[in-house]
C-alpha atoms as a PDB file:
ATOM      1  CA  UNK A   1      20.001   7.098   8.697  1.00  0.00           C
ATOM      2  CA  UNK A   2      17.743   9.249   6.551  1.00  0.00           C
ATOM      3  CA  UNK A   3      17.009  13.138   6.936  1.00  0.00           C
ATOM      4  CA  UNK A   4      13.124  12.063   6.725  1.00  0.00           C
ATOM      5  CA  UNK A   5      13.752   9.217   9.307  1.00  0.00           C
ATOM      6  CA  UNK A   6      15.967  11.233  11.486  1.00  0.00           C
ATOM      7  CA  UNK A   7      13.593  14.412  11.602  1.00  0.00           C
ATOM      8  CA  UNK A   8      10.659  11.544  12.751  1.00  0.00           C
ATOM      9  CA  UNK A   9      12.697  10.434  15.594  1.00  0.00           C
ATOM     10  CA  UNK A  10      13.916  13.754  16.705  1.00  0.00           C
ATOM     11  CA  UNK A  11      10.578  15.170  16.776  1.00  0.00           C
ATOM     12  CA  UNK A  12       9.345  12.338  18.443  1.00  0.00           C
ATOM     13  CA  UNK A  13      11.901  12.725  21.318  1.00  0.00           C
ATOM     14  CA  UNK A  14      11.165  16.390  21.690  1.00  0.00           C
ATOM     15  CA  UNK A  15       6.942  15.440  22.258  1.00  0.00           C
ATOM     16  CA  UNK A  16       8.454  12.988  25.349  1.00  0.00           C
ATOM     17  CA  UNK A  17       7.880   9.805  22.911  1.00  0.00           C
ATOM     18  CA  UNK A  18       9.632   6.748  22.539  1.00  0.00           C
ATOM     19  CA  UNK A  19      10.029   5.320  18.929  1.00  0.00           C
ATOM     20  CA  UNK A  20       7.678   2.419  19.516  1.00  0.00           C
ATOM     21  CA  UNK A  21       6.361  -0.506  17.668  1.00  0.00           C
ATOM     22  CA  UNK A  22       4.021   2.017  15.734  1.00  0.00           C
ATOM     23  CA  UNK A  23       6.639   3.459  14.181  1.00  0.00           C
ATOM     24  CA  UNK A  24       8.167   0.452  12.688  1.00  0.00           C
ATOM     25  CA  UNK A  25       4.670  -0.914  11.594  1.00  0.00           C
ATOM     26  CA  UNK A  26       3.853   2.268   9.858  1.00  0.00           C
ATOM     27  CA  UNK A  27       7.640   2.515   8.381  1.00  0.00           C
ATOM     28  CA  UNK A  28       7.174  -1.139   7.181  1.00  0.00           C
ATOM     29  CA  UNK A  29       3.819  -0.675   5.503  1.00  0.00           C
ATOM     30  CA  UNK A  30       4.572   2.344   3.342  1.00  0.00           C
ATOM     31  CA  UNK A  31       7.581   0.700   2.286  1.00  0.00           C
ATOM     32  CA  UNK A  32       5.940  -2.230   1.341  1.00  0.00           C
ATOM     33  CA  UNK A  33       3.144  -0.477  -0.211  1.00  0.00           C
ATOM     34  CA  UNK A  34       5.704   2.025  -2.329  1.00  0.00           C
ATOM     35  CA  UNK A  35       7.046  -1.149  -3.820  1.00  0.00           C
ATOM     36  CA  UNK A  36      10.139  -0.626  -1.878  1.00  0.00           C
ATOM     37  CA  UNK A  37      10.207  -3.605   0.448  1.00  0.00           C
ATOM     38  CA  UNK A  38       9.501  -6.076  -1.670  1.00  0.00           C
ATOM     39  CA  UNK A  39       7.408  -9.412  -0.936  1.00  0.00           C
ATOM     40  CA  UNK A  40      10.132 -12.238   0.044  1.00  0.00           C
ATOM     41  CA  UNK A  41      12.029 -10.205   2.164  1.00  0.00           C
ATOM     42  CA  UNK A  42      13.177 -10.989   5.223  1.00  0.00           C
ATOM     43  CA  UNK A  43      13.183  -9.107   8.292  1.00  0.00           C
ATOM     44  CA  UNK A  44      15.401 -10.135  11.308  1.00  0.00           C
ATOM     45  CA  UNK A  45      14.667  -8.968  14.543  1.00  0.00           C
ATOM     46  CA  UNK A  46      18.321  -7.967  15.232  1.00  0.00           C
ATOM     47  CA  UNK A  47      18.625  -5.896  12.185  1.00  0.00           C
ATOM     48  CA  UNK A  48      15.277  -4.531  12.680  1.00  0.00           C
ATOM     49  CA  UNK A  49      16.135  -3.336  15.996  1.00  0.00           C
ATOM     50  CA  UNK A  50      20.185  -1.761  14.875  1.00  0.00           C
ATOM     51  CA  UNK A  51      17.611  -0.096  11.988  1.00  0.00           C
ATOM     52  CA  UNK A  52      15.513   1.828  14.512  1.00  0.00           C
ATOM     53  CA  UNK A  53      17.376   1.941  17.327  1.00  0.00           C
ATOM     54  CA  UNK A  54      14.700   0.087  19.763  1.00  0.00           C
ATOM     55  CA  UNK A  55      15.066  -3.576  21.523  1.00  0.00           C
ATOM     56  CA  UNK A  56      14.057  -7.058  19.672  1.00  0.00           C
ATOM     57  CA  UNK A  57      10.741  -7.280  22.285  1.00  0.00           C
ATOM     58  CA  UNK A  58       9.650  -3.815  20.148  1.00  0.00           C
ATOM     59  CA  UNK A  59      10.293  -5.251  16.876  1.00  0.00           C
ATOM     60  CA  UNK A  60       8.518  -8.684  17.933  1.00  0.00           C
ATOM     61  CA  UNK A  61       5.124  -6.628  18.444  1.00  0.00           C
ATOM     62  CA  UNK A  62       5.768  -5.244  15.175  1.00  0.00           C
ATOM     63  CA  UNK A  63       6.204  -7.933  13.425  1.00  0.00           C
ATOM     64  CA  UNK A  64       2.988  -9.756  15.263  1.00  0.00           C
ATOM     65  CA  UNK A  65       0.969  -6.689  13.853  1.00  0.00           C
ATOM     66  CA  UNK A  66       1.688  -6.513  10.444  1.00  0.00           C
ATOM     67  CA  UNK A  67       1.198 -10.542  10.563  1.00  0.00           C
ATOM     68  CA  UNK A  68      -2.415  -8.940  11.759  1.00  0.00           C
ATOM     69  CA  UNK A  69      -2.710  -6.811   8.632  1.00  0.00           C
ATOM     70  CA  UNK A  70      -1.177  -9.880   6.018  1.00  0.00           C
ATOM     71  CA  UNK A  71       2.005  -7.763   5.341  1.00  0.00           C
ATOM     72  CA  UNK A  72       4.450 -10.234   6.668  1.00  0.00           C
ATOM     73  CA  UNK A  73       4.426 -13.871   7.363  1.00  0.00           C
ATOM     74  CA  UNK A  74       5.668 -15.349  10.945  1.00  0.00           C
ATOM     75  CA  UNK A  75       6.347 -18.902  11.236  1.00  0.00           C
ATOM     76  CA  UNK A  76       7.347 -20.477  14.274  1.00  0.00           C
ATOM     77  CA  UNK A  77      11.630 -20.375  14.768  1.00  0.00           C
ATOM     78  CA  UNK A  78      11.465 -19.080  11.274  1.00  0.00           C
ATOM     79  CA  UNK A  79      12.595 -15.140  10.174  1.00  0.00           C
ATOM     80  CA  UNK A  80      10.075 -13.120   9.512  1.00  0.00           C
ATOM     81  CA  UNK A  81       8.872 -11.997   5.248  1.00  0.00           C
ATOM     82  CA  UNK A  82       6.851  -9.896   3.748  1.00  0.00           C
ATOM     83  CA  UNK A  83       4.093 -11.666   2.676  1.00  0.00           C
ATOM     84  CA  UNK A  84       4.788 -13.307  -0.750  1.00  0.00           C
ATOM     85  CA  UNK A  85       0.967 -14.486  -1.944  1.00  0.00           C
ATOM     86  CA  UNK A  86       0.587 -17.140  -4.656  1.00  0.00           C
ATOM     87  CA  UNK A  87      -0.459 -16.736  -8.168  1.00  0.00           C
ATOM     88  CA  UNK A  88      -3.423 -18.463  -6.600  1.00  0.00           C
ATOM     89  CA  UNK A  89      -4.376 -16.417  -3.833  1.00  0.00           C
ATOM     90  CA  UNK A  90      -3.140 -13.351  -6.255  1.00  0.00           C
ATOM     91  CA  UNK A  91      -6.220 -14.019  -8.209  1.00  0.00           C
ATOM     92  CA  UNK A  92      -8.731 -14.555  -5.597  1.00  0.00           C
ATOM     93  CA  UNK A  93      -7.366 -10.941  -4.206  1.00  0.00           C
ATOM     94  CA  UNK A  94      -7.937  -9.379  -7.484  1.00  0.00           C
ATOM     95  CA  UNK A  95     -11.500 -10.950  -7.374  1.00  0.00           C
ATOM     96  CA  UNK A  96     -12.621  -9.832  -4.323  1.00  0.00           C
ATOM     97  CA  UNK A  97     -11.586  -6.408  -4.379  1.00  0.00           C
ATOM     98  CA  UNK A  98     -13.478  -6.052  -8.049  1.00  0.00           C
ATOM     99  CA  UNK A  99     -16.538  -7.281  -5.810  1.00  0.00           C
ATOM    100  CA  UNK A 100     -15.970  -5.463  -2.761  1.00  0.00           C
ATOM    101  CA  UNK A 101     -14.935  -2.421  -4.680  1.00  0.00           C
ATOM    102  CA  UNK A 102     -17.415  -2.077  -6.894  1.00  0.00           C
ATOM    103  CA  UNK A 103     -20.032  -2.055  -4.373  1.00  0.00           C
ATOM    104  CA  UNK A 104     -18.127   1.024  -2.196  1.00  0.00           C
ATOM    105  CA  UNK A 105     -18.081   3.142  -5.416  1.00  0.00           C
ATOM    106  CA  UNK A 106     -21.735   2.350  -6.014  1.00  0.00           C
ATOM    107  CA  UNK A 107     -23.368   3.008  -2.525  1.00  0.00           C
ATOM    108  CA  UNK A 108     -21.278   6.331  -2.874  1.00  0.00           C
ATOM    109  CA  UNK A 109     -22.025   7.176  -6.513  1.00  0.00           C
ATOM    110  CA  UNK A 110     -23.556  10.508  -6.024  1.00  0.00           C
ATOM    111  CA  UNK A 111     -23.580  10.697  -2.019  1.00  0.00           C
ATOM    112  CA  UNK A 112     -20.147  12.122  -2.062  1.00  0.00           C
ATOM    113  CA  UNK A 113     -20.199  16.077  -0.958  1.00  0.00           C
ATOM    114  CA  UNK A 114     -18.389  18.699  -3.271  1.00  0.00           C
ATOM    115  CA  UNK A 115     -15.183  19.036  -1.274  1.00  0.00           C
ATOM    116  CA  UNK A 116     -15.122  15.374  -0.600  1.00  0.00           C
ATOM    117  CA  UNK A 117     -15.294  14.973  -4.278  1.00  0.00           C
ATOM    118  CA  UNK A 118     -12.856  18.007  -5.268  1.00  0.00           C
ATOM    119  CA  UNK A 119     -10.284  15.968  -2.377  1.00  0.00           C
ATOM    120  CA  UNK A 120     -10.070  13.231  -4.618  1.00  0.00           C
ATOM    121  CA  UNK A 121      -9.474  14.399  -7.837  1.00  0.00           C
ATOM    122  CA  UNK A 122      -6.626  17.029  -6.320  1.00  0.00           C
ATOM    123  CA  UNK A 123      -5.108  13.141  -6.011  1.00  0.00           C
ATOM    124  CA  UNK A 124      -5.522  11.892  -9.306  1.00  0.00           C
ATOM    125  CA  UNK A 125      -4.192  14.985 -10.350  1.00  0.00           C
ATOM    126  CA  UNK A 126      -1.003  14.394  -8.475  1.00  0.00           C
ATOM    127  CA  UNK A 127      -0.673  11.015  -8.998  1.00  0.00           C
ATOM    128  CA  UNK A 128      -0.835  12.023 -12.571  1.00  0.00           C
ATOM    129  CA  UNK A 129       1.771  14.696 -12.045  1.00  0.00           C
ATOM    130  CA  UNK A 130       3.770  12.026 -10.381  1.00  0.00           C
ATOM    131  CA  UNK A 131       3.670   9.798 -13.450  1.00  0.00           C
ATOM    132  CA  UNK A 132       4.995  12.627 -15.510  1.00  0.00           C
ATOM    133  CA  UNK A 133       7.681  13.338 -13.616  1.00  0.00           C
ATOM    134  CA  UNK A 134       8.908   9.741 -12.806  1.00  0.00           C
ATOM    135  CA  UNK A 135       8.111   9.581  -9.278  1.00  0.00           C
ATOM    136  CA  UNK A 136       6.672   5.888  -8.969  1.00  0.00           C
ATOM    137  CA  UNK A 137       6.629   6.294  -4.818  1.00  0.00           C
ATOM    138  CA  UNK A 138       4.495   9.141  -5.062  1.00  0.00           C
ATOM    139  CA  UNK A 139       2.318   8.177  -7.809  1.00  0.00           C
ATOM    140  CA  UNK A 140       1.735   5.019  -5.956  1.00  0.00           C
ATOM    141  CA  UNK A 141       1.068   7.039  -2.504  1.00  0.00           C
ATOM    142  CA  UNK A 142      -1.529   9.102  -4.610  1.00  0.00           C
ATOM    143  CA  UNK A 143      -3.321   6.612  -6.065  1.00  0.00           C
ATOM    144  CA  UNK A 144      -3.236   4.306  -2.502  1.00  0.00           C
ATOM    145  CA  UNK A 145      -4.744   7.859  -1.500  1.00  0.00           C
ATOM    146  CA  UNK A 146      -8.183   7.295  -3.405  1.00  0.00           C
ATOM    147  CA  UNK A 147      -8.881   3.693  -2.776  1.00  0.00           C
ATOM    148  CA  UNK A 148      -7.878   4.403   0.955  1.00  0.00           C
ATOM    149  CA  UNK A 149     -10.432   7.635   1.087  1.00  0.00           C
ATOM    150  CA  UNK A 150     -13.245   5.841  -0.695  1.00  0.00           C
ATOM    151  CA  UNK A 151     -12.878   2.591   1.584  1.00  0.00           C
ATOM    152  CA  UNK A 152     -13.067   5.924   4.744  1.00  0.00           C
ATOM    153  CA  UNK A 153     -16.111   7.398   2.802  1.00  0.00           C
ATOM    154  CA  UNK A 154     -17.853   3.965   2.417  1.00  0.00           C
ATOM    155  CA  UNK A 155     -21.759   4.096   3.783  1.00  0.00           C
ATOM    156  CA  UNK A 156     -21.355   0.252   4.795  1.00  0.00           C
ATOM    157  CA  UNK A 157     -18.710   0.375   7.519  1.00  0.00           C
ATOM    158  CA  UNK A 158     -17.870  -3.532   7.290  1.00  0.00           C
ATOM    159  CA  UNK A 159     -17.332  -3.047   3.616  1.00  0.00           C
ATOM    160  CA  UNK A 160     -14.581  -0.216   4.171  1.00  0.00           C
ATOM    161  CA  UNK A 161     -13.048  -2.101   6.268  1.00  0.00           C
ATOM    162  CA  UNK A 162     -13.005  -4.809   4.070  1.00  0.00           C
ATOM    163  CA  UNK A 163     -11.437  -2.736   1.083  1.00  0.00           C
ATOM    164  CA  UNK A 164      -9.173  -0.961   3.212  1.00  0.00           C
ATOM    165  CA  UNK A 165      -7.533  -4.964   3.402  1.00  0.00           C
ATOM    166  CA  UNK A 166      -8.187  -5.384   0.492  1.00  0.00           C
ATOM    167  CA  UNK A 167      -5.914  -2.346  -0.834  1.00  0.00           C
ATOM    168  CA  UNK A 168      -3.105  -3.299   1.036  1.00  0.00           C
ATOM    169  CA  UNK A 169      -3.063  -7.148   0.019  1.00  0.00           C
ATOM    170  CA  UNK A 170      -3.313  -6.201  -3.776  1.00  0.00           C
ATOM    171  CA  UNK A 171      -0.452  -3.764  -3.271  1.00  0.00           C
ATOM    172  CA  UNK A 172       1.560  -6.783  -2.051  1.00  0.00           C
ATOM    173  CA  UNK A 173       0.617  -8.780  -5.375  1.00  0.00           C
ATOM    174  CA  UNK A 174       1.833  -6.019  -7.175  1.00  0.00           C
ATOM    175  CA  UNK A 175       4.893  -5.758  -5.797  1.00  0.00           C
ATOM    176  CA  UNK A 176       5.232  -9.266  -6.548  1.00  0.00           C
ATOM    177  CA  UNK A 177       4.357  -9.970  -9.678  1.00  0.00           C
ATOM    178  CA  UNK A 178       4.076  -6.414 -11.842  1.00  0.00           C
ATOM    179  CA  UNK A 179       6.364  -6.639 -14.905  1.00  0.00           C
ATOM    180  CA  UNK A 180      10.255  -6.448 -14.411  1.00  0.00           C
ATOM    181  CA  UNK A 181      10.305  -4.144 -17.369  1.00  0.00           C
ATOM    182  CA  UNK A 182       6.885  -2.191 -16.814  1.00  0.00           C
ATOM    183  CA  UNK A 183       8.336   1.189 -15.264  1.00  0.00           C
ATOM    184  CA  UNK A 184       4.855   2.249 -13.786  1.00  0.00           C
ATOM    185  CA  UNK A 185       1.157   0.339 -13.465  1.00  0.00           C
ATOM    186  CA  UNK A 186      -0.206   3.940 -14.294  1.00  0.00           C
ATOM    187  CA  UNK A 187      -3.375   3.793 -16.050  1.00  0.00           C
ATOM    188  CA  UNK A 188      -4.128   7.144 -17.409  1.00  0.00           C
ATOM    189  CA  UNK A 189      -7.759   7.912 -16.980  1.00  0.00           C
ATOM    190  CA  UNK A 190      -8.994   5.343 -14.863  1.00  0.00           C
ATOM    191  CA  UNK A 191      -9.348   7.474 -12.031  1.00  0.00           C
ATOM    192  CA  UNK A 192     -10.968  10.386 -13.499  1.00  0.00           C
ATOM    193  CA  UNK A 193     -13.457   8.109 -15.141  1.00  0.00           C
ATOM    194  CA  UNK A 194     -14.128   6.501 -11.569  1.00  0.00           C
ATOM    195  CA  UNK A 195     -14.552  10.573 -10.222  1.00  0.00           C
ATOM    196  CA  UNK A 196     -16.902  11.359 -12.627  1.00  0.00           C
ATOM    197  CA  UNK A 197     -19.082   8.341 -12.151  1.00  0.00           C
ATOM    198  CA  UNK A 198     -19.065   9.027  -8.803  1.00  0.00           C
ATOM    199  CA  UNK A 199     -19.701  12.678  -9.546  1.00  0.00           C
ATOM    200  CA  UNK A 200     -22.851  12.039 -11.987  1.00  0.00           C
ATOM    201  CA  UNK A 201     -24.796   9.841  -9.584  1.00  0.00           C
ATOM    202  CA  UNK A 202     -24.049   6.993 -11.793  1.00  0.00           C
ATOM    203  CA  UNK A 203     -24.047   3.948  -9.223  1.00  0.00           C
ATOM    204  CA  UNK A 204     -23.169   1.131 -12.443  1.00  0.00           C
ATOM    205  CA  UNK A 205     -21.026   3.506 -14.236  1.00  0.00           C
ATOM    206  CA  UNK A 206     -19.003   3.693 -10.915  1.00  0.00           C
ATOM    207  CA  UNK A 207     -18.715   0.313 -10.539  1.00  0.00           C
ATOM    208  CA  UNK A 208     -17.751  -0.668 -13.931  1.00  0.00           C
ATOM    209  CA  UNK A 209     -15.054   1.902 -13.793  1.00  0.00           C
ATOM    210  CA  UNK A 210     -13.763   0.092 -11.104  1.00  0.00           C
ATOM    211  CA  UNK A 211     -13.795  -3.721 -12.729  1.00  0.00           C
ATOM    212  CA  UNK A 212     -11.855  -1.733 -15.439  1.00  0.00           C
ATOM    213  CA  UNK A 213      -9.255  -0.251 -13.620  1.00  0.00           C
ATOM    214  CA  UNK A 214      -8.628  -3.619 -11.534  1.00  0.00           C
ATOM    215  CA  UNK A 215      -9.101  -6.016 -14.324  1.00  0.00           C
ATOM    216  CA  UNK A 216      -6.270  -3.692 -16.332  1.00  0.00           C
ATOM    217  CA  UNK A 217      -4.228  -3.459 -13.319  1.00  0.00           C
ATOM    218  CA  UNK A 218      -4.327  -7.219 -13.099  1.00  0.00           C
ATOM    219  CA  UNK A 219      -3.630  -7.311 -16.695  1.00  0.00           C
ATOM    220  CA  UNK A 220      -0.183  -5.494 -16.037  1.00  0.00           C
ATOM    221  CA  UNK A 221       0.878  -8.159 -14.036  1.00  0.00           C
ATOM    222  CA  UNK A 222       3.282 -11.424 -15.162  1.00  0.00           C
ATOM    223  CA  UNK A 223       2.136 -13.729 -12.284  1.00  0.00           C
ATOM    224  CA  UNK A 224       5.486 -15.963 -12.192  1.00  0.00           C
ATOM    225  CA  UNK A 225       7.628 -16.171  -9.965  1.00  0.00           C
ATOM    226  CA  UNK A 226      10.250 -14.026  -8.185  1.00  0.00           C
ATOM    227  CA  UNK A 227      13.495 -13.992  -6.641  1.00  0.00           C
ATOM    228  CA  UNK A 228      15.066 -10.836  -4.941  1.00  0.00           C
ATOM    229  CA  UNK A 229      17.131  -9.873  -2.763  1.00  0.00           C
ATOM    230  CA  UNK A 230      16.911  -6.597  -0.431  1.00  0.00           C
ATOM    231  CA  UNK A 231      19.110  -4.529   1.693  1.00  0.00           C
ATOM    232  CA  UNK A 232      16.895  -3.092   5.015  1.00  0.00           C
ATOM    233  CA  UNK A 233      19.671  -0.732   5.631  1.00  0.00           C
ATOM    234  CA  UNK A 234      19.043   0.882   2.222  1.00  0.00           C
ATOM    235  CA  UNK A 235      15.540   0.607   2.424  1.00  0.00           C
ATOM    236  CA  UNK A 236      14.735   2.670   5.038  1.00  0.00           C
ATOM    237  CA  UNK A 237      18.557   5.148   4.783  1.00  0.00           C
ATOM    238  CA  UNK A 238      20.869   3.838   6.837  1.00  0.00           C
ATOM    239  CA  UNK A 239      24.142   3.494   5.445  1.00  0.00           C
ATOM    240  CA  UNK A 240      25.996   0.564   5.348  1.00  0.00           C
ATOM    241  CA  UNK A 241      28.821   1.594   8.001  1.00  0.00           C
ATOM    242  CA  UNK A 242      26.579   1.801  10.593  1.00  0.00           C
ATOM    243  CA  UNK A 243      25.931  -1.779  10.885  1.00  0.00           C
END
């Protein structure tokens, strides 16, 4: 079991709280969206539960949950999988983010308060950083950082919500389909650009930026298929002998 993992659980203990199907769900999801869980994989209840240490009736309401938020599919006397959307679907994803998107950044484009707007680019700054240092988890975190805080800052409520989905689904379809040999889907100056859109008032520059960033993003992608397998213990740093 990981440092990280095991400092989570300890801390948890010493507040009175039991590791609970929150834990798992949020576990699952950053692993997912980090690329590190890819789409396909399965997730057992019984190895789920040796994982983190809880019974297979606090994995089920995991698993039902992140069926809520489209990160894994349940079928009926099936295993569980992370979600593993179609070239199809992929598109349609891409498509209604660009829409949904492009409207957040332009209801904000200059609504957005000084420290609100210094927050952000302190993120493309360190998902920048990240880049140059080779840390593809914590690039991705960073940039997952902006879309997440723009869908929090959105003025239309149901739209937030809607790209706050949205974000996680096209995370998936990355996962799935970006290039086996493309290292990183950093695109430098994207963000910035978006910033200082949203920084100038400039409600159509804001929302081109953002067709631009997601229609390159897509661009990155070789929608084909895939066929991986993944180890859970690895995944989240339990070592093989304790299984």
């Amino acid at each position: 079991m990981s440092r990280a993992w095991r400092d989570d659980v300890e801390a948890a203990v010493r507040a009175g709280e039991r590791i609970s199907d929150r834990h798992i769900v949020e576990q699952v999801r950053q692993a997912v969206l980090t690329q590190r869980l890819p789409p396909g994989t399965r997730l057992p209840e019984v190895a789920l539960g040796e994982i983190f240490g809880v019974s297979r009736s606090v994995v089920r309401r995991a698993l039902t949950r992140l069926a809520a938020d489209h990160v894994v599919d349940q079928r009926p006397n099936q295993v569980s999988r992370v979600r593993a959307p179609s070239v199809e679907e992929t598109r349609e994803t891409f498509d209604a983010r660009r829409l949904v998107e492009g409207e957040v950044a332009a209801l904000l484009a200059g609504r957005l308060a000084a420290d609100a707007l210094d927050a952000l680019a302190a993120e493309a700054e360190a998902e920048a950083q990240a880049h140059a240092r080779g840390d593809e988890p914590a690039r991705i975190a960073h940039s997952l950082a902006i879309h997440h805080r723009l869908a929090e800052l959105s003025p239309n409520r149901v739209l937030g919500a809607m790209l706050t989905d949205l974000v996680l689904r096209t995370s998936i379809v990355i996962a799935l389909y970006k290039r086996p040999s493309l290292a990183s889907c950093f695109l430098e100056g994207d963000h910035p650009r978006l910033l200082a859109a949203l920084g100038d008032g400039d409600a159509e520059g804001a929302r081109r930026a953002v067709v631009r960033h997601l229609e390159s993003l897509e661009g990155l992608l070789d929608l084909g298929t895939r066929d991986s397998g993944t180890d859970l213990k690895a995944i989240f740093g339990v070592p093989l002998a304790d299984a």
